[in-house]
N, C-alpha and C. Protein backbone atom coordinates (compact mmCIF):
# COMPACT_ATOMS: atom_id res chain seq x y z
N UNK A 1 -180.50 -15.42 -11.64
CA UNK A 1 -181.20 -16.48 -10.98
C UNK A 1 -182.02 -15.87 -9.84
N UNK A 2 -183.18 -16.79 -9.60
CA UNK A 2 -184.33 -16.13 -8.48
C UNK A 2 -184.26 -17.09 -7.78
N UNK A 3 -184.49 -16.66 -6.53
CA UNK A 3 -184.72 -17.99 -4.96
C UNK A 3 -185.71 -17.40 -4.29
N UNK A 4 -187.00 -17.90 -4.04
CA UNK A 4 -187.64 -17.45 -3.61
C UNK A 4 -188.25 -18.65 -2.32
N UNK A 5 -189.50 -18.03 -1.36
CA UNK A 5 -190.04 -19.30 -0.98
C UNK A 5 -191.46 -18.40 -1.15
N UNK A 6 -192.56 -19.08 -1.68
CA UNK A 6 -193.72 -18.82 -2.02
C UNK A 6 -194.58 -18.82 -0.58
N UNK A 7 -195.14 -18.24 -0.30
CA UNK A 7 -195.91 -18.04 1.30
C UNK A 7 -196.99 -18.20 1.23
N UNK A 8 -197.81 -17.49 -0.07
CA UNK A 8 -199.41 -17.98 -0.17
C UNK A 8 -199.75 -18.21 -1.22
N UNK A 9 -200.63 -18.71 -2.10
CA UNK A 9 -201.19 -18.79 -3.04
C UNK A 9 -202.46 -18.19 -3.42
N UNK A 10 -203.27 -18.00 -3.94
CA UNK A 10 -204.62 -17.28 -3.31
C UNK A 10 -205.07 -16.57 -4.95
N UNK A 11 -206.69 -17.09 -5.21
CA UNK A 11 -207.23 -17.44 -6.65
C UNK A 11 -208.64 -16.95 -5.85
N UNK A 12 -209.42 -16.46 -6.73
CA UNK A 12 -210.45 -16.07 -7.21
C UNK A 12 -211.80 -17.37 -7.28
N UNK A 13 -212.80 -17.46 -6.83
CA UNK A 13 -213.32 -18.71 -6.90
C UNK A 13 -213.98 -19.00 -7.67
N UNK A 14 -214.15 -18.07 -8.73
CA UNK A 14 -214.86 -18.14 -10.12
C UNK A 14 -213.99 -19.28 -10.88
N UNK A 15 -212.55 -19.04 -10.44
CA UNK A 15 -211.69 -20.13 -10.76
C UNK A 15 -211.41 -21.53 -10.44
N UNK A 16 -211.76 -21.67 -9.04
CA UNK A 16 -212.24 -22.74 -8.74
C UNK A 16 -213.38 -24.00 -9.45
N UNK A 17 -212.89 -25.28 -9.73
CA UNK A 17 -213.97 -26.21 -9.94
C UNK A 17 -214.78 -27.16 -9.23
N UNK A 18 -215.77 -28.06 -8.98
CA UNK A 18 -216.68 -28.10 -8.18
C UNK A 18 -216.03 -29.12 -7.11
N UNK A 19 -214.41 -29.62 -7.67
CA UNK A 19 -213.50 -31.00 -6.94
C UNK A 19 -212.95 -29.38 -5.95
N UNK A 20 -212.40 -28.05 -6.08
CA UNK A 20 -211.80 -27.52 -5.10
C UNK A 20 -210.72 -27.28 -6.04
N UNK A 21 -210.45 -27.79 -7.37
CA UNK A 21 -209.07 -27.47 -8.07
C UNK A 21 -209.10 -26.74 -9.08
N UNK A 22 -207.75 -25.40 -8.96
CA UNK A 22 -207.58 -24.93 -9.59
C UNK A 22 -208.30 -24.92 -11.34
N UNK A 23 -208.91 -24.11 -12.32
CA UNK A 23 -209.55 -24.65 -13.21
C UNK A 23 -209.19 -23.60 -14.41
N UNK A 24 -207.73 -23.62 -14.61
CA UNK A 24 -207.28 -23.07 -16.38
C UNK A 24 -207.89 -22.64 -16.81
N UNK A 25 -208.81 -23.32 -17.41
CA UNK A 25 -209.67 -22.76 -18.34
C UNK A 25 -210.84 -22.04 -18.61
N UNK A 26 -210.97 -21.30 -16.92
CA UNK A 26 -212.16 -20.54 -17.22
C UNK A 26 -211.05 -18.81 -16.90
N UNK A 27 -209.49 -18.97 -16.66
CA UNK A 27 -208.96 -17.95 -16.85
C UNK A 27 -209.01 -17.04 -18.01
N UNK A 28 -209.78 -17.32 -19.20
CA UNK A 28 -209.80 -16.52 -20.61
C UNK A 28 -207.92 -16.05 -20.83
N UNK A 29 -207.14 -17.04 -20.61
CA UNK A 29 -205.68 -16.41 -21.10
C UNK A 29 -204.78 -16.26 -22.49
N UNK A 30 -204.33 -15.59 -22.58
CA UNK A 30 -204.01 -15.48 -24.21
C UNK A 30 -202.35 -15.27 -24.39
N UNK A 31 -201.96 -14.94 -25.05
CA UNK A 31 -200.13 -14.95 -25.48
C UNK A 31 -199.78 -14.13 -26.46
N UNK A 32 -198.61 -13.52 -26.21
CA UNK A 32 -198.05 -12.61 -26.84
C UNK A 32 -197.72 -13.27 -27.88
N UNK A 33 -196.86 -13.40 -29.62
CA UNK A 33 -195.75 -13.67 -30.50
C UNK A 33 -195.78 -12.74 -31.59
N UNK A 34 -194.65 -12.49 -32.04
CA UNK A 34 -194.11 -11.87 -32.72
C UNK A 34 -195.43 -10.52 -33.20
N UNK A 35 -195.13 -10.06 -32.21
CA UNK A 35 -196.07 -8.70 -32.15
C UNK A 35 -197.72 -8.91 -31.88
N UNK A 36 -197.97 -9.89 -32.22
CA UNK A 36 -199.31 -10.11 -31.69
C UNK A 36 -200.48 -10.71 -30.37
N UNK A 37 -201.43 -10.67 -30.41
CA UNK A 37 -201.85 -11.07 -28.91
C UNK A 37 -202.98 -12.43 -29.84
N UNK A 38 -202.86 -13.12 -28.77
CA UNK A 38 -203.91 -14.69 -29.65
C UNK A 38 -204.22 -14.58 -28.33
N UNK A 39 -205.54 -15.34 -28.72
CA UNK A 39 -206.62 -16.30 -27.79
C UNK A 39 -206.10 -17.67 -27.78
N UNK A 40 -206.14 -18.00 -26.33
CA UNK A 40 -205.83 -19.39 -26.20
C UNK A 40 -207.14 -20.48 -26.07
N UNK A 41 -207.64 -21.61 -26.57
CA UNK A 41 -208.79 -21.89 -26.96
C UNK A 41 -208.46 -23.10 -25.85
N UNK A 42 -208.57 -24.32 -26.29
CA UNK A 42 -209.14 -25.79 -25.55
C UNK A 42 -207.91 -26.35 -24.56
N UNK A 43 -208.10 -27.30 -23.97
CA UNK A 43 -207.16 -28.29 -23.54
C UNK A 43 -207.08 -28.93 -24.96
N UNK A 44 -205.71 -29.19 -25.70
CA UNK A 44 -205.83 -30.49 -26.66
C UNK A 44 -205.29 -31.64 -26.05
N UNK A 45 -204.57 -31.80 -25.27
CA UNK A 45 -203.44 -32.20 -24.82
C UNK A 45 -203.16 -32.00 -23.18
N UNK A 46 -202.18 -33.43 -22.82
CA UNK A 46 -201.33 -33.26 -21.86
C UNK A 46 -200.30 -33.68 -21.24
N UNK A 47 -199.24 -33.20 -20.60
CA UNK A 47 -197.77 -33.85 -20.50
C UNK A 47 -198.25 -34.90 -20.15
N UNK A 48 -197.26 -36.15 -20.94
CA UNK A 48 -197.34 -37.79 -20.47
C UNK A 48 -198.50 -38.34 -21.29
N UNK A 49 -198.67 -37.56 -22.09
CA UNK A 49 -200.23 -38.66 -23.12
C UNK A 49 -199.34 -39.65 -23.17
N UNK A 50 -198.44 -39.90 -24.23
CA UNK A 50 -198.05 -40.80 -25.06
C UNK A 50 -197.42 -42.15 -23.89
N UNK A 51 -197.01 -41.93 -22.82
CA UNK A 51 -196.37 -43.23 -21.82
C UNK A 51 -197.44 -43.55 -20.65
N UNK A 52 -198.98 -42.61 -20.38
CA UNK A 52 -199.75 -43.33 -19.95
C UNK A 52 -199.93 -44.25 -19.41
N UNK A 53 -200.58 -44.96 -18.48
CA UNK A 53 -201.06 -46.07 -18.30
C UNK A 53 -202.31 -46.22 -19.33
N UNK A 54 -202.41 -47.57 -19.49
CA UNK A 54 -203.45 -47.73 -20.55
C UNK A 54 -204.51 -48.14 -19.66
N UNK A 55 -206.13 -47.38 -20.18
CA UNK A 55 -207.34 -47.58 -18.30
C UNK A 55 -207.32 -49.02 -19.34
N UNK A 56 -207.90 -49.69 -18.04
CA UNK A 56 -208.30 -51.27 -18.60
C UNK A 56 -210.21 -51.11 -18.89
């Protein structure tokens, strides 16, 4: 087990989007499995689609 307390945070502003927030997807990040390296492509998705509020 790890306990830590985090002190700074601190990003690159290429990463930044034009609201000031953090922006995933211009990180180009990819993933290891079972021996291989993939490209990670779009947002499809996100936690809580399905229980939403519905916009009126």
């Amino acid at each position: 087990m790890f306990i830590a307390d985090v002190l700074a945070i601190n990003a690159d502003e290429k990463y930044i989007d034009e609201n000031g927030a953090f922006d995933i997807s211009k990180c180009d990040l990819m993933a290891y499995a079972n021996g291989g390296y993939y490209e990670l492509g779009e947002k499809i998705g996100k936690f809580g689609f399905s229980v939403q509020k519905k916009k009126k």
